[in-house]
C-alpha atoms as a PDB file:
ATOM      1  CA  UNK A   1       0.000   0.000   0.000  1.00  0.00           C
ATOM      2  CA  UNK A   2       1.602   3.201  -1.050  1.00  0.00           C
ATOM      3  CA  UNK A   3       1.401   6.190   0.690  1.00  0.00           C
ATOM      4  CA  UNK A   4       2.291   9.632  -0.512  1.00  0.00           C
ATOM      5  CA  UNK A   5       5.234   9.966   2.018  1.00  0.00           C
ATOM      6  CA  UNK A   6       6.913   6.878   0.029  1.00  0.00           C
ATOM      7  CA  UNK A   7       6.006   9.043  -3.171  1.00  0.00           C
ATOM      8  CA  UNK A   8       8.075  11.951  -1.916  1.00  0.00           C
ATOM      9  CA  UNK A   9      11.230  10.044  -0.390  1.00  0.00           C
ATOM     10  CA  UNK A  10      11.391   7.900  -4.213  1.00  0.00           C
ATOM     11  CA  UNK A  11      11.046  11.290  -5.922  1.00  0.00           C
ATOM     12  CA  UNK A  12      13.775  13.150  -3.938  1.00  0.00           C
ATOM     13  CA  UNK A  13      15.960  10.005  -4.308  1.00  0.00           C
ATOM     14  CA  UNK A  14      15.441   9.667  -8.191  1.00  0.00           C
ATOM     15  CA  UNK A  15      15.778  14.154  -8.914  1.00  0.00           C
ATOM     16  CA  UNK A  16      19.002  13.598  -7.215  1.00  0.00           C
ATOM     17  CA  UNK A  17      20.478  10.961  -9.367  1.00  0.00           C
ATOM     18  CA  UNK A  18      23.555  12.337 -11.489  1.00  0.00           C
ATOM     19  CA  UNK A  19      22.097  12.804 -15.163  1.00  0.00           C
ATOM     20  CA  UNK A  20      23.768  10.604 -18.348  1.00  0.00           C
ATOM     21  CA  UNK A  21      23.634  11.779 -21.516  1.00  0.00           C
ATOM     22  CA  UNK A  22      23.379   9.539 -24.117  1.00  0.00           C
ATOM     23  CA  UNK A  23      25.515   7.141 -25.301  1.00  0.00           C
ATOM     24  CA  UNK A  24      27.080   7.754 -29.103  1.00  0.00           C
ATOM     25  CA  UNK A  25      26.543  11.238 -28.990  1.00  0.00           C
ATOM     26  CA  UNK A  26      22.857  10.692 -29.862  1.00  0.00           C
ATOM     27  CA  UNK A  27      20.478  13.718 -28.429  1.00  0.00           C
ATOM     28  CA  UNK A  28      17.680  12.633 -25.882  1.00  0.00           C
ATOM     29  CA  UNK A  29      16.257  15.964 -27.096  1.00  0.00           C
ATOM     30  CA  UNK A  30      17.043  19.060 -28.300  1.00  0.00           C
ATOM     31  CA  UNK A  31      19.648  21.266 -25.897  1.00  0.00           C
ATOM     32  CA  UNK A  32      19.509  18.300 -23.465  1.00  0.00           C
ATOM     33  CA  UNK A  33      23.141  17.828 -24.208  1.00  0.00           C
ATOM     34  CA  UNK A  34      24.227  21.309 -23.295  1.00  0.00           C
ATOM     35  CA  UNK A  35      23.154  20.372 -19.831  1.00  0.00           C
ATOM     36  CA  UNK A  36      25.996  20.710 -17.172  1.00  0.00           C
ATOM     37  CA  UNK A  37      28.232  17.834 -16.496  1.00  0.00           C
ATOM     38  CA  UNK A  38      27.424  17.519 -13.027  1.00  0.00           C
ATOM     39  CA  UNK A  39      23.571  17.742 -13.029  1.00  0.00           C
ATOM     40  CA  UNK A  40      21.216  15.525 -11.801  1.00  0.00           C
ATOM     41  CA  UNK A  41      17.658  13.950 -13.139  1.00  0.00           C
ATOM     42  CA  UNK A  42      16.326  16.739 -11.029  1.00  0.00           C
ATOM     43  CA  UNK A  43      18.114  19.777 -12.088  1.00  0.00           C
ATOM     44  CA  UNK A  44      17.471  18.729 -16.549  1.00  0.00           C
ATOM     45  CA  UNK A  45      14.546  20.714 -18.132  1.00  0.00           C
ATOM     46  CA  UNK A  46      13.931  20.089 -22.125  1.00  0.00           C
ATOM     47  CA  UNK A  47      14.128  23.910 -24.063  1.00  0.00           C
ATOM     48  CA  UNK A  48      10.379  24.350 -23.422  1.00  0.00           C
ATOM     49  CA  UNK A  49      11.511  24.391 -19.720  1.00  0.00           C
ATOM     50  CA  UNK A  50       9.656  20.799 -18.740  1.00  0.00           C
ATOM     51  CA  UNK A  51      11.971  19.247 -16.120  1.00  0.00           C
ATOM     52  CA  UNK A  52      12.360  15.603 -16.653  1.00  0.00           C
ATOM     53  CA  UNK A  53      11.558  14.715 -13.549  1.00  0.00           C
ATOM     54  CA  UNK A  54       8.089  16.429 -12.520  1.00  0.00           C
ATOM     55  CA  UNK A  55       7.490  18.220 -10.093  1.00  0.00           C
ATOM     56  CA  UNK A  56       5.093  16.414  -6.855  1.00  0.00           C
ATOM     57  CA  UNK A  57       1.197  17.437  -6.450  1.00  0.00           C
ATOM     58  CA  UNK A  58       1.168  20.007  -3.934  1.00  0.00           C
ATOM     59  CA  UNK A  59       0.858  17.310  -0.419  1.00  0.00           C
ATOM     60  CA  UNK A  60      -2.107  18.566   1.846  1.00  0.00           C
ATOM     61  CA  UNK A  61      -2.572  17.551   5.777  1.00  0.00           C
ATOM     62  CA  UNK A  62      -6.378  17.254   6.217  1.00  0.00           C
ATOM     63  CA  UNK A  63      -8.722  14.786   3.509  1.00  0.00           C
ATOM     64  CA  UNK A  64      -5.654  13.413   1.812  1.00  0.00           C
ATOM     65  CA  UNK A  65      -6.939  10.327   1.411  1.00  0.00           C
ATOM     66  CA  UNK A  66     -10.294  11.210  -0.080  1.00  0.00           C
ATOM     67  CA  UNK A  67     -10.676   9.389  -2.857  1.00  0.00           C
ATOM     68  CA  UNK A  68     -11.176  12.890  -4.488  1.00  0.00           C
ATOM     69  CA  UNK A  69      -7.755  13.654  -3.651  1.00  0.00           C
ATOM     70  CA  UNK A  70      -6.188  10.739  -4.821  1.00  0.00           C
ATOM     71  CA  UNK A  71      -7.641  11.000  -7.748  1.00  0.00           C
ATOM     72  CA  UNK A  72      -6.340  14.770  -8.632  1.00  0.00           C
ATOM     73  CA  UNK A  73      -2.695  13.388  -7.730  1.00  0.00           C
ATOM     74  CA  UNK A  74      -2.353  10.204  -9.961  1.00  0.00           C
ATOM     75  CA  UNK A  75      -2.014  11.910 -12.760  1.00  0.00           C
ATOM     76  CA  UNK A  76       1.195  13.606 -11.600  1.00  0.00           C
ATOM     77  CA  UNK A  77       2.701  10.099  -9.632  1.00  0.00           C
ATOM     78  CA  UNK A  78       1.876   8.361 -12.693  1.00  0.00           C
ATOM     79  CA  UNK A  79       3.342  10.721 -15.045  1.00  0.00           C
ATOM     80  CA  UNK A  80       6.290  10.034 -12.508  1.00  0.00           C
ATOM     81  CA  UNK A  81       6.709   6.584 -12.584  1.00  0.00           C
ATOM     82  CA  UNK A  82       5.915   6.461 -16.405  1.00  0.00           C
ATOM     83  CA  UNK A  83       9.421   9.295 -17.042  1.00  0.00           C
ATOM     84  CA  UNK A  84      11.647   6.997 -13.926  1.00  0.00           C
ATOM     85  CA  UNK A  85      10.747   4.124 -16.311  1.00  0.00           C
ATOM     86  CA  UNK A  86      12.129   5.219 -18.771  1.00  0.00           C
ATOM     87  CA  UNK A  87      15.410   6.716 -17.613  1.00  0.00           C
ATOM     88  CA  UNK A  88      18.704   4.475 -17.285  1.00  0.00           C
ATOM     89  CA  UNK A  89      19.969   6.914 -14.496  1.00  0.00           C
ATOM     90  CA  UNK A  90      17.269   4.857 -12.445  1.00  0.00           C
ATOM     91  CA  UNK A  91      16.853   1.705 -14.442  1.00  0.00           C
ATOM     92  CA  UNK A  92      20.250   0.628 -14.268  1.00  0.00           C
ATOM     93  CA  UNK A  93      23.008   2.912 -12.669  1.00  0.00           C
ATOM     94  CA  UNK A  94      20.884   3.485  -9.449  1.00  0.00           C
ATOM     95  CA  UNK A  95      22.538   1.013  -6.919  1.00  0.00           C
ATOM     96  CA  UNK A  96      19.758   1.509  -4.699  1.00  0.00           C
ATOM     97  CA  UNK A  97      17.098   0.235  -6.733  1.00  0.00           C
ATOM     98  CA  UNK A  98      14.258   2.509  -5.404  1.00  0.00           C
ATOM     99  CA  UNK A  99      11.831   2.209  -8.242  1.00  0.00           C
ATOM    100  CA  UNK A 100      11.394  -1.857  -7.560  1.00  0.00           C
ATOM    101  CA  UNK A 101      11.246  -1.117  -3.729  1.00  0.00           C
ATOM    102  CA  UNK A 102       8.668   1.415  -4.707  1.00  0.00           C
ATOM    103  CA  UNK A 103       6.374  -0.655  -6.490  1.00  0.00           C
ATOM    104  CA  UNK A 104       7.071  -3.853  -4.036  1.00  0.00           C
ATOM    105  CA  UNK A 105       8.702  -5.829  -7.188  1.00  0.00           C
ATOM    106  CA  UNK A 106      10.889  -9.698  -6.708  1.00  0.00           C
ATOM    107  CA  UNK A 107      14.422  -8.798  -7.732  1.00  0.00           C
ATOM    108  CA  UNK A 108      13.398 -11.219 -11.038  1.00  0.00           C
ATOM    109  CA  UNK A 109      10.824  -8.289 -12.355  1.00  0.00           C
ATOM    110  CA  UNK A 110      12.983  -5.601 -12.221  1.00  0.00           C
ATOM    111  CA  UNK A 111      15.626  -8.175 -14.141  1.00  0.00           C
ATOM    112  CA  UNK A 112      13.044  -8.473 -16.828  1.00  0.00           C
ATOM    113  CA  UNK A 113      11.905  -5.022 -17.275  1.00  0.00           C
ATOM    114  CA  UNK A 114      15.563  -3.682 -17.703  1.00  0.00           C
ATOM    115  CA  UNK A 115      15.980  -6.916 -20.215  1.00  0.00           C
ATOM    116  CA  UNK A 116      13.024  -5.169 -21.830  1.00  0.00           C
ATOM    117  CA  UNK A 117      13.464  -1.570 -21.588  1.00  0.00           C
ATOM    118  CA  UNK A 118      14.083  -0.044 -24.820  1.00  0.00           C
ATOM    119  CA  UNK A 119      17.807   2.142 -24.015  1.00  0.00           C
ATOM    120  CA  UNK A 120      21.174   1.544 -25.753  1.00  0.00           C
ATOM    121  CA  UNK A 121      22.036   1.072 -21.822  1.00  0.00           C
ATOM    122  CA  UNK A 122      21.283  -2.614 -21.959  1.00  0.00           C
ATOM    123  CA  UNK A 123      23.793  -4.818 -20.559  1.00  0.00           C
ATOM    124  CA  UNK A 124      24.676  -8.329 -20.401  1.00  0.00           C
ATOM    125  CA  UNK A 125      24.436  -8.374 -16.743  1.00  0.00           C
ATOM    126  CA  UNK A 126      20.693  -8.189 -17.209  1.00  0.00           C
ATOM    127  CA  UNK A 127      20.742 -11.072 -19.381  1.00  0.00           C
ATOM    128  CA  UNK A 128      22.331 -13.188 -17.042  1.00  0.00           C
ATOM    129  CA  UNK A 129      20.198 -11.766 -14.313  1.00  0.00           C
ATOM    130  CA  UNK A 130      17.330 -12.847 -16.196  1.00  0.00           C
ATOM    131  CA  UNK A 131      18.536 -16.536 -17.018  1.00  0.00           C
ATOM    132  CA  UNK A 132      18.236 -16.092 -13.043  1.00  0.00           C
ATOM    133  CA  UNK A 133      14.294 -16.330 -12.909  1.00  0.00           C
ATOM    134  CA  UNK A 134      14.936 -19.776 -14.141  1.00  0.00           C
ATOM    135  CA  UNK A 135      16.124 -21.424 -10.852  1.00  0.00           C
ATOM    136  CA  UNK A 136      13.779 -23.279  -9.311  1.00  0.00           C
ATOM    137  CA  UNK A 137      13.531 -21.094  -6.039  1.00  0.00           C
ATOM    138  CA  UNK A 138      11.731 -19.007  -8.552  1.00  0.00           C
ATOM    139  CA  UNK A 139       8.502 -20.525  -9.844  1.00  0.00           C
ATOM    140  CA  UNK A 140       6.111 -17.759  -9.137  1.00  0.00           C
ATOM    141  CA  UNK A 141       8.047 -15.422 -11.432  1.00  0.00           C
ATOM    142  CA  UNK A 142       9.057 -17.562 -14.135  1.00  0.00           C
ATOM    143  CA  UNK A 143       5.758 -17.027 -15.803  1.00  0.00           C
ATOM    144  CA  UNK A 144       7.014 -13.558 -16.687  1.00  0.00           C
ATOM    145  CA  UNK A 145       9.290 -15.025 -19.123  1.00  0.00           C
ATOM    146  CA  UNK A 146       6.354 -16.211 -21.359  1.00  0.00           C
ATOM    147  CA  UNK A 147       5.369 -13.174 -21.870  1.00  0.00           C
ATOM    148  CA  UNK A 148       5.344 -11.997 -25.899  1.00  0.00           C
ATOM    149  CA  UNK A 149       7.696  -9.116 -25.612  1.00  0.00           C
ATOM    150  CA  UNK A 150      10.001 -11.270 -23.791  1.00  0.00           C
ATOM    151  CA  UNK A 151       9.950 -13.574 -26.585  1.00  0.00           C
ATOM    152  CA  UNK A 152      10.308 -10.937 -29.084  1.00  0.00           C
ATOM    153  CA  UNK A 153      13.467  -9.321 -27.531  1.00  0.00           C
ATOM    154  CA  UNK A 154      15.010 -12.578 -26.761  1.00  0.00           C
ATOM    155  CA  UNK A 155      14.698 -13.461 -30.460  1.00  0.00           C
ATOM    156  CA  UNK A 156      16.228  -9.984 -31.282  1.00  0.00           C
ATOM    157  CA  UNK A 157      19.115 -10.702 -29.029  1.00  0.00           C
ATOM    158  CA  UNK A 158      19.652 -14.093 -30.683  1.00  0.00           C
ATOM    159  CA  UNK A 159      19.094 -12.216 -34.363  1.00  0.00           C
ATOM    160  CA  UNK A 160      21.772  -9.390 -33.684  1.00  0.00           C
ATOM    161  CA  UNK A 161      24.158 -11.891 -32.844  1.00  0.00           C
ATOM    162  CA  UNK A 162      23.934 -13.863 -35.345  1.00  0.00           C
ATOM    163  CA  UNK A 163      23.945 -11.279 -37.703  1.00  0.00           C
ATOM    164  CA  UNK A 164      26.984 -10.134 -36.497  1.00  0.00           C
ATOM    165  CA  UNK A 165      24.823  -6.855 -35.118  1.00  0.00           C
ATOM    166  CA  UNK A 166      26.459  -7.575 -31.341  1.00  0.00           C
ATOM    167  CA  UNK A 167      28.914  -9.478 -29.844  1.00  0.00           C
ATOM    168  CA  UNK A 168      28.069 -11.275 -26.246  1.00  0.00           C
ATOM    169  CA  UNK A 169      29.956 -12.544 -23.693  1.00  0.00           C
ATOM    170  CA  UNK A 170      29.676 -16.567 -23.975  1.00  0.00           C
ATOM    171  CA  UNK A 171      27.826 -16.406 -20.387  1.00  0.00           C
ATOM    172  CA  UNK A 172      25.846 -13.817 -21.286  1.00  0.00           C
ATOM    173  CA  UNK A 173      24.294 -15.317 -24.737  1.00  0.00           C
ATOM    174  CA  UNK A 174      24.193 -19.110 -22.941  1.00  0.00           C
ATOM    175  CA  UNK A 175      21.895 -17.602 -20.333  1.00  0.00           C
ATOM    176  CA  UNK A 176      19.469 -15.651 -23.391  1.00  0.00           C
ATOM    177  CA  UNK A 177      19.279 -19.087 -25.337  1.00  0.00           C
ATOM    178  CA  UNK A 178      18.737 -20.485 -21.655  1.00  0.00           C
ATOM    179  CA  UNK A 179      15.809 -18.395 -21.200  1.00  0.00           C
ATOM    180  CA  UNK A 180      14.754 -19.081 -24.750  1.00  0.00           C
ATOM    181  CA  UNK A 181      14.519 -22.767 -24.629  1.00  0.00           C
ATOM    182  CA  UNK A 182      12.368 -22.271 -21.752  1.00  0.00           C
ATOM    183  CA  UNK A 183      10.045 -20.272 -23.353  1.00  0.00           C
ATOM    184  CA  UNK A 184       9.245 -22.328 -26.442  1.00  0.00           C
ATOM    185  CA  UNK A 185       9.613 -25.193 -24.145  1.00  0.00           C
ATOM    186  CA  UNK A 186       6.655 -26.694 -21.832  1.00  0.00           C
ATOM    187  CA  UNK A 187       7.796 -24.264 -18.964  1.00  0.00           C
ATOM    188  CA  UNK A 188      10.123 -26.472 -17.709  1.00  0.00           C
ATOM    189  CA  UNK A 189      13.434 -24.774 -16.703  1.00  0.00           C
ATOM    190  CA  UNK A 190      15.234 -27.943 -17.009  1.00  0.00           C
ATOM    191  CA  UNK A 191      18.463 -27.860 -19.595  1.00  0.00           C
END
């Protein structure tokens, strides 16, 4: 059960997260990458002055949890979530993984949604955390792995290597065709 409170520790925690730029030179958006060096998630607006991290609905002490209320806020703690889901500072350099702590999520979702998180800031430590969901401590989550865009980016993986597209680490590529074989298999993580 969330509360707001847990809203306003995740979003000072994520705004002060040191900002990346992209990799390869590529813009996020226009004058993004004339942002200071140092700056954090918190401190980068886009030119039409939007930070990237919004800014919290205004808290209030008496009927906060009218369902009134709540309602007025989502919008803003979704909008939230939705931009910290889509930023590597938090999906994969933030050592303290708020966001999954946040949301309550097993250490095997948060492997698959950085597996499936669109960034150039994938890495093959994800893969082989996600060849992870298949021990057998880990039942309840391993229907996650069936999942169609699981299947779709593990086939894309498999595709860019053999294409020549990307090179992976022998660990990391046996634990992608791991994963694979026990998706198009009965569910059985047995090799």
């Amino acid at each position: 059960d969330l509360r707001f409170d847990d809203f306003v520790k995740f979003h000072d925690h994520i705004s002060s997260l040191p900002y990346h730029r992209r990799e390869g030179g590529r813009r996020e958006s226009e004058g993004l990458d004339q942002q200071p060096a140092a700056a954090t998630l918190g401190s980068i607006r886009s030119p039409s002055g939007d930070p990237l991290i919004p800014a919290l609905p205004p808290k209030q002490m008496f009927g906060s949890t009218l369902p009134a209320v709540v309602e007025e806020r989502r919008p803003a703690l979704e909008l939230i979530l939705h931009r910290a889901t889509r930023r590597a500072e938090v999906l994969y350099f933030d050592t303290t993984d708020a966001l999954w702590r946040l949301l309550e999520l097993p250490p095997g979702c948060a492997a698959v949604c950085r597996f499936l998180t669109p960034s150039g800031q994938r890495s093959c430590q994800c893969m082989q955390d996600l060849s992870g969901l298949l021990d057998p401590g880990k039942e309840k989550e391993q229907y996650r792995l069936k999942h169609e865009a699981v299947l779709k980016c593990v086939l894309n993986v498999v595709d860019s290597e053999a294409r020549g597209m990307i090179s992976l680490p022998p660990a990391a590529f046996a634990s992608v065709m791991d994963v694979l074989h026990f998706i198009v298999s009965d569910g059985s993580p047995e090799r």
